[in-house]
Protein backbone atom coordinates (compact mmCIF):
# COMPACT_ATOMS: atom_id res chain seq x y z
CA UNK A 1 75.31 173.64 52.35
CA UNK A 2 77.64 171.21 51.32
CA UNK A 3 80.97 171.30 49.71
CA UNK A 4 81.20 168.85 46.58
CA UNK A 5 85.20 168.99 46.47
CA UNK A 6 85.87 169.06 50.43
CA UNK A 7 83.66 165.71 50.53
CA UNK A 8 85.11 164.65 46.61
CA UNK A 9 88.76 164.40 47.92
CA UNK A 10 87.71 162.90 51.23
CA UNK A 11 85.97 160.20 49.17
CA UNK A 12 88.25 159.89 46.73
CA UNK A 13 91.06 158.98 49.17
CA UNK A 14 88.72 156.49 50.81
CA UNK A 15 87.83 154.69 47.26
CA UNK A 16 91.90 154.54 46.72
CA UNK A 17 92.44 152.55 49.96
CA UNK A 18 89.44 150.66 48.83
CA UNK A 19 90.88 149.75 45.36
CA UNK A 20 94.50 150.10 45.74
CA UNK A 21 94.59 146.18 44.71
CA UNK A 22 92.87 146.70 41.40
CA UNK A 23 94.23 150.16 40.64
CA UNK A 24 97.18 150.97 38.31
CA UNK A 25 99.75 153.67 39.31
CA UNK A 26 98.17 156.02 37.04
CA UNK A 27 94.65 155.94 39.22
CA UNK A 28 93.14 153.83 36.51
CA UNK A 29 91.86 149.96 36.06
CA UNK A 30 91.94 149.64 32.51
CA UNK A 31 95.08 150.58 29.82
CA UNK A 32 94.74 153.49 27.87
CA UNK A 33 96.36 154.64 24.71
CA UNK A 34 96.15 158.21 25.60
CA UNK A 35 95.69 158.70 29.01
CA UNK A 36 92.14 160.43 30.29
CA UNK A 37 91.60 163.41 31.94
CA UNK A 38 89.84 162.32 34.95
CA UNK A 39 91.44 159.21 35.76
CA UNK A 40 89.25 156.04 36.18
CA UNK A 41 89.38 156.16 40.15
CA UNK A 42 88.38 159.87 39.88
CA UNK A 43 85.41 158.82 38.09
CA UNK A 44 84.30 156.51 40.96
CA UNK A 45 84.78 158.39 43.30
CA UNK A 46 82.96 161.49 41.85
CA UNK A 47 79.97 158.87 41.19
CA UNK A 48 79.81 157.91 44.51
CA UNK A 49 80.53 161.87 46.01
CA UNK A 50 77.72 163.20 44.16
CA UNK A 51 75.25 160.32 45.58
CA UNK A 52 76.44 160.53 48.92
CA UNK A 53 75.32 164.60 48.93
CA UNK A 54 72.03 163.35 46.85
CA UNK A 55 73.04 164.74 43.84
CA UNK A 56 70.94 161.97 41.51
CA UNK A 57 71.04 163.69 38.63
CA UNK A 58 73.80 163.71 36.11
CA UNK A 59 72.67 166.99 34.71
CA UNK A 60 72.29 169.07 37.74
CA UNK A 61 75.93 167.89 38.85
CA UNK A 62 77.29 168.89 35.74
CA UNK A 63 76.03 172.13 35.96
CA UNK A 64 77.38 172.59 39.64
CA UNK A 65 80.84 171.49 38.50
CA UNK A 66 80.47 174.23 35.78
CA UNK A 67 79.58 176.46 37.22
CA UNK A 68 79.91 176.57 41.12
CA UNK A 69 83.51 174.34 41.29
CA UNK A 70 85.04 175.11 37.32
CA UNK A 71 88.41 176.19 39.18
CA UNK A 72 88.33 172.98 41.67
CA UNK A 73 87.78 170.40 38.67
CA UNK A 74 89.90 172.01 35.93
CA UNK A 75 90.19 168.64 34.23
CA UNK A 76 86.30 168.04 33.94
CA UNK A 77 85.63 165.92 30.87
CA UNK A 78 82.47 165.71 29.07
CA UNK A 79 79.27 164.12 30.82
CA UNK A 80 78.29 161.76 28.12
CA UNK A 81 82.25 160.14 28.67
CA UNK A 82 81.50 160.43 32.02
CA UNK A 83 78.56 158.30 31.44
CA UNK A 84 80.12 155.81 29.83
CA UNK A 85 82.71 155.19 31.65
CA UNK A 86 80.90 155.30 35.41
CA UNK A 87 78.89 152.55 33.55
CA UNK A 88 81.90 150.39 32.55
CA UNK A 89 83.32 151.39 35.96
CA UNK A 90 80.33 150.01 37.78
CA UNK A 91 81.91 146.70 39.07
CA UNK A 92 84.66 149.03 40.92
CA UNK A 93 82.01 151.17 42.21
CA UNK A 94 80.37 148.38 43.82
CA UNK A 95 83.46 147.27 45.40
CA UNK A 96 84.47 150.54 47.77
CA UNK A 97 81.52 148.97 49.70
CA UNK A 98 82.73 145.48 50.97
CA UNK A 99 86.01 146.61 52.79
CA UNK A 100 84.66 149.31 54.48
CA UNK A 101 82.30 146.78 56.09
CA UNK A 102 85.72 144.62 57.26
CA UNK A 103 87.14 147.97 58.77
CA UNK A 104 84.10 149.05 60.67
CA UNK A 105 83.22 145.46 61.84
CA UNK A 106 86.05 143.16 61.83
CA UNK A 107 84.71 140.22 63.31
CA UNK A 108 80.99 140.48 62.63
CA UNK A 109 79.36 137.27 62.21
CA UNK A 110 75.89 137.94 62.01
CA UNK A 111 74.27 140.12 59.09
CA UNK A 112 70.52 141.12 57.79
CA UNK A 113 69.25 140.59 54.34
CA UNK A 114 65.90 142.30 52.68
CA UNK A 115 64.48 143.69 49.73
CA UNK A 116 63.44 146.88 48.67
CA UNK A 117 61.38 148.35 45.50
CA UNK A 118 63.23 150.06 43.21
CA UNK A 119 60.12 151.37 40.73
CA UNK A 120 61.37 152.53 37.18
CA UNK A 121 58.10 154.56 35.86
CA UNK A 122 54.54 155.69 37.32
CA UNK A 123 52.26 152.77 36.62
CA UNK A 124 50.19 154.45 33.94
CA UNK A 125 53.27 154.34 31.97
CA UNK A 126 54.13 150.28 31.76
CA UNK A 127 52.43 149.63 28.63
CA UNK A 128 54.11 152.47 26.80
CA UNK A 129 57.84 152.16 28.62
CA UNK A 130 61.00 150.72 26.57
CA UNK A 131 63.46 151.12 29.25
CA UNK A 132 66.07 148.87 31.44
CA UNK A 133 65.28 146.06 28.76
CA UNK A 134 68.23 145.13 27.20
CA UNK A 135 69.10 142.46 29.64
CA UNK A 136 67.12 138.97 28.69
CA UNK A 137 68.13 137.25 32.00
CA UNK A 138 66.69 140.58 34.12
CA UNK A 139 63.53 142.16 32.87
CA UNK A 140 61.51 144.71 34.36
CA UNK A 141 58.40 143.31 35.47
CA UNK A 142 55.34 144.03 37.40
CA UNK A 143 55.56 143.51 41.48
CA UNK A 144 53.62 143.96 44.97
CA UNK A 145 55.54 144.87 47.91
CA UNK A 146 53.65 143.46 51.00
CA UNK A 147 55.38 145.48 53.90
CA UNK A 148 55.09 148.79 51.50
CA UNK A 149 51.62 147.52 50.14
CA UNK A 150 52.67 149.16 46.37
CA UNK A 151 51.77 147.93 43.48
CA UNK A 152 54.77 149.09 40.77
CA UNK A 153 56.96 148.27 37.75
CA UNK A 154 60.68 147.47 38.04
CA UNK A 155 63.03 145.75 39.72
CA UNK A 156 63.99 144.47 43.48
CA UNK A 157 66.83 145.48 45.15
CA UNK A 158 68.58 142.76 47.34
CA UNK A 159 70.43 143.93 50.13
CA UNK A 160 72.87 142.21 52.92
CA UNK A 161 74.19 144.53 55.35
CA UNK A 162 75.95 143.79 58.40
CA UNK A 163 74.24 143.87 61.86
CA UNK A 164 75.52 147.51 62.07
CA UNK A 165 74.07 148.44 59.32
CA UNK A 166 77.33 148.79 56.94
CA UNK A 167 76.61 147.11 53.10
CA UNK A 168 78.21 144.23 52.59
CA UNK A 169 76.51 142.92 49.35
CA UNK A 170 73.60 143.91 46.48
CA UNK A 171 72.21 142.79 43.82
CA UNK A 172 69.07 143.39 41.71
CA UNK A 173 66.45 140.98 40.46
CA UNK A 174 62.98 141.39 38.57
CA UNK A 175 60.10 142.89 40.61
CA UNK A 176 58.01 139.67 39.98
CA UNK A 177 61.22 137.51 41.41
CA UNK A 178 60.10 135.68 44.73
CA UNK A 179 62.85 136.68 47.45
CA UNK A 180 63.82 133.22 48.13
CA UNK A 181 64.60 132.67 44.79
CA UNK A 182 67.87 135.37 45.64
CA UNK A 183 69.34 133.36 47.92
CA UNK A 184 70.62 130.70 45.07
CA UNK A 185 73.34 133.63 44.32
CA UNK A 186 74.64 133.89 47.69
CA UNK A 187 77.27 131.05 46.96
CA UNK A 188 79.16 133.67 44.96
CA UNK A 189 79.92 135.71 47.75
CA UNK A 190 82.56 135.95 50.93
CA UNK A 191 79.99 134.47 53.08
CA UNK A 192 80.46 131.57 55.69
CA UNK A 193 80.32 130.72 59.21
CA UNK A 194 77.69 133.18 60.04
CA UNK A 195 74.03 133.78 60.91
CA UNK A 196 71.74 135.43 58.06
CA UNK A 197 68.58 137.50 59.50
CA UNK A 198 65.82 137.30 57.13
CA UNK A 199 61.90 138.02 57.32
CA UNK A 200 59.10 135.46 56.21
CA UNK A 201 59.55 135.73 52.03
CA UNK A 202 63.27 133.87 52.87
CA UNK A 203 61.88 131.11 54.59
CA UNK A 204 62.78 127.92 52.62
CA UNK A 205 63.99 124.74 54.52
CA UNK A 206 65.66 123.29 51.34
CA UNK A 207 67.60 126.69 50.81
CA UNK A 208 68.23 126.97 54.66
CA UNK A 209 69.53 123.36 55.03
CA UNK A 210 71.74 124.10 51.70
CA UNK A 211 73.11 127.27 52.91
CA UNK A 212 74.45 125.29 55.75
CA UNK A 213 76.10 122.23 54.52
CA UNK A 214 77.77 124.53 51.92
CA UNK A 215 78.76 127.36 53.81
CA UNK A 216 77.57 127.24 57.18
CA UNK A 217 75.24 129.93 57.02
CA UNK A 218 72.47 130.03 59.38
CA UNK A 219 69.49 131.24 57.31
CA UNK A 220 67.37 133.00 60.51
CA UNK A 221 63.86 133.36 59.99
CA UNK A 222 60.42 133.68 61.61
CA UNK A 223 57.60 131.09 61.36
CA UNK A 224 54.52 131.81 59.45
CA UNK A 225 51.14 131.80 61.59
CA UNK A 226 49.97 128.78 59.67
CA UNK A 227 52.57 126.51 59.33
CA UNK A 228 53.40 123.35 62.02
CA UNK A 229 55.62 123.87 64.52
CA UNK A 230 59.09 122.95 64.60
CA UNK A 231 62.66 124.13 65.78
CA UNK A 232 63.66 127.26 65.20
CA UNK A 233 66.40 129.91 66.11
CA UNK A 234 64.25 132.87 65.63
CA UNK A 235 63.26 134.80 69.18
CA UNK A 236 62.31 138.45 69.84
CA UNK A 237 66.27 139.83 70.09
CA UNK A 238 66.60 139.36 66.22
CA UNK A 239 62.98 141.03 65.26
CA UNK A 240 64.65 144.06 67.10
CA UNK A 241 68.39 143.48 64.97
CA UNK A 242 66.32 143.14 61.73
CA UNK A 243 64.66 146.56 62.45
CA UNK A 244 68.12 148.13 61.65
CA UNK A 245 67.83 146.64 58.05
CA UNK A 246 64.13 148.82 57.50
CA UNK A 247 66.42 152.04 59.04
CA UNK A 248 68.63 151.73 56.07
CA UNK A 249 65.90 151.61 53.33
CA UNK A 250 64.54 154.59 54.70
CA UNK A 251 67.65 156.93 54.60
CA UNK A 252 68.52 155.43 51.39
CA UNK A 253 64.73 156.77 49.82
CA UNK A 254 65.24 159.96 51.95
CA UNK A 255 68.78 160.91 51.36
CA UNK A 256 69.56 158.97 48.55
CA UNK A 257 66.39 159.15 46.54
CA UNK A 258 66.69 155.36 45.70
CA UNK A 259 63.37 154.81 44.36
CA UNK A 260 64.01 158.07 41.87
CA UNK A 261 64.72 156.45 38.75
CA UNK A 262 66.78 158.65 35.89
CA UNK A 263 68.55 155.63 34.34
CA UNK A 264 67.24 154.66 30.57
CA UNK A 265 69.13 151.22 30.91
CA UNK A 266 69.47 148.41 33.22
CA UNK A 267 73.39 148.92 33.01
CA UNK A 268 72.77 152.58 33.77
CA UNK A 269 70.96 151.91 36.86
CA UNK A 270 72.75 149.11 38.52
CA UNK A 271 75.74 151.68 38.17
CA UNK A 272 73.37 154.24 40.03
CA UNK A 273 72.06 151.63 42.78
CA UNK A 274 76.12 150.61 43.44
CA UNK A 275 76.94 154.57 43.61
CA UNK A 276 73.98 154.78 46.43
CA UNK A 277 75.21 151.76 48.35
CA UNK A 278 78.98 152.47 48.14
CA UNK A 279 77.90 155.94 48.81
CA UNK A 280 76.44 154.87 52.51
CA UNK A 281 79.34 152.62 53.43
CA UNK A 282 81.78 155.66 52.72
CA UNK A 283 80.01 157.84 54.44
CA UNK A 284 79.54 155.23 57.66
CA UNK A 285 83.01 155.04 57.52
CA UNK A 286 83.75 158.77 57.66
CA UNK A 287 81.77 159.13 61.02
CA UNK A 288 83.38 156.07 62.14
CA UNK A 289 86.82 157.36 61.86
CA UNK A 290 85.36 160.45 63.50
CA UNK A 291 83.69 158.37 66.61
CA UNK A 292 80.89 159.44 65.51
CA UNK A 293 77.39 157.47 65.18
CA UNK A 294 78.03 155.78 62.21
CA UNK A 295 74.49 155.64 60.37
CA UNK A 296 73.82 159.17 61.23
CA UNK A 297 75.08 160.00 57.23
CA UNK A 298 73.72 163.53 56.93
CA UNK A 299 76.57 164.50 59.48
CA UNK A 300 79.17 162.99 58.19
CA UNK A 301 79.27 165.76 55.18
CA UNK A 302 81.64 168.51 55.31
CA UNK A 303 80.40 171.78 55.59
């Protein structure tokens, strides 16, 4: 239905504007002693192609450049290199994202955070499972999702998106990790002078009055039914602003297949959750430059 180079070189033009700061003349990031087939932004921007047309799996997109597209990537290389290096690429990956946002909203000053299960095995498999382990700080664990009301095993994925919809930021904790507890980490990002949507599992005054003093964020979030009243900034326009936030997570486990886990590492799957969420802002930005509805993704492929 789709065309995997038509889309690949549309991409990979997009992830070179993205990166032209970081990138070498030779299209990679790193030195090489011999140089490699597929250069290094050619890897990330086949990553992110083959997520954006919800290719999730390394073998079947092998076996479509092999067989469907062998004339169109002459210089394939092998898919356990490619592995490797999408993994040590996976920084760069995550980086197409964040000025794609700037293009599509210059001047946005208000943006959405949430979380979102991302569920490495069935549950009858946690006592038996070895995988995404090899990170001590970040350990799979056991969690409940309220909104989703799933029990599963894994890890949380923490997402701040403008109030477009565009990715700005992600990150991943432990399933088990209370979302409040995320918000510690938002001092290392390009946030400031801004209001932060949130629902009820932000709410923290200690982290909201921080958040302000630091960076003068406004951490926006409802009351909870029990607690005593007292100022707030929430009102019924920013329940409606959040909703956009819930839109997201549902084309990213329809289109993207985001709680379909393939990864064996922690390393391996951060690389695939940054592929996903680079792959959304890209393709935003194609139907943007097309004045077209920007979060209507499937459109935005080429036929």
């Amino acid at each position: 239905m789709h065309n995997l180079k038509t889309n690949f070189d549309k991409i990979l033009e997009i992830s070179k504007l993205a990166l032209t700061e970081y990138m070498l003349a030779d299209g990679n990031f790193f030195k090489y002693r011999n140089l490699p087939k597929l250069s290094d932004i050619e890897i990330v921007a086949l990553s992110i192609s083959s997520e954006a047309l919800g290719i999730d799996s390394e073998n079947l997109l092998f076996s479509k450049l092999r067989t469907e597209y062998s004339g169109e990537f002459p210089n394939l290389i092998d898919r356990s290199n490619y592995n490797r290096r999408r993994k040590r690429l996976q920084d760069y990956i995550a980086l197409v994202a964040q000025p794609i946002s700037e293009i599509i909203n210059p001047d946005n000053h208000q943006f959405i955070i949430d979380s979102v299960p991302v569920p490495i095995c069935q549950n009858v498999r946690i006592s038996r499972t070895s995988i995404c382990r090899e990170d001590l700080h970040v350990q799979p664990s056991r969690g409940y999702h309220a909104s989703h009301r799933l029990h599963y095993y894994g890890f949380k994925m923490q997402l701040i998106i403008s109030k477009a919809g565009v990715p700005v930021s992600m990150g991943i904790t432990a399933a088990n990790v209370h979302d409040v507890h995320y918000l510690s980490q938002l001092e290392n990002l390009e946030l400031n002078e801004c209001e932060l949507i949130a629902d009820k599992g932000y709410l923290s005054l200690p982290y909201q009055t921080t958040l302000f003093e630091q960076d003068r964020i406004r951490l926006i979030t409802p009351l909870r039914n029990n607690m005593k009243k007292r100022t707030t900034l929430w009102n019924p326009s920013y329940r409606y602003v959040r909703k956009r936030v819930e839109t997201l997570f549902s084309q990213l486990c329809d289109h993207l297949y985001i709680k379909r886990n393939y990864a064996k590492s922690l390393s391996g799957l951060f690389t695939r959750m940054c592929s996903k969420i680079s792959g959304v802002a890209v393709l935003q930005l194609i139907n943007f430059k097309n004045n077209k509805p920007i979060n209507h993704l499937k459109h935005a492929l080429a036929a």
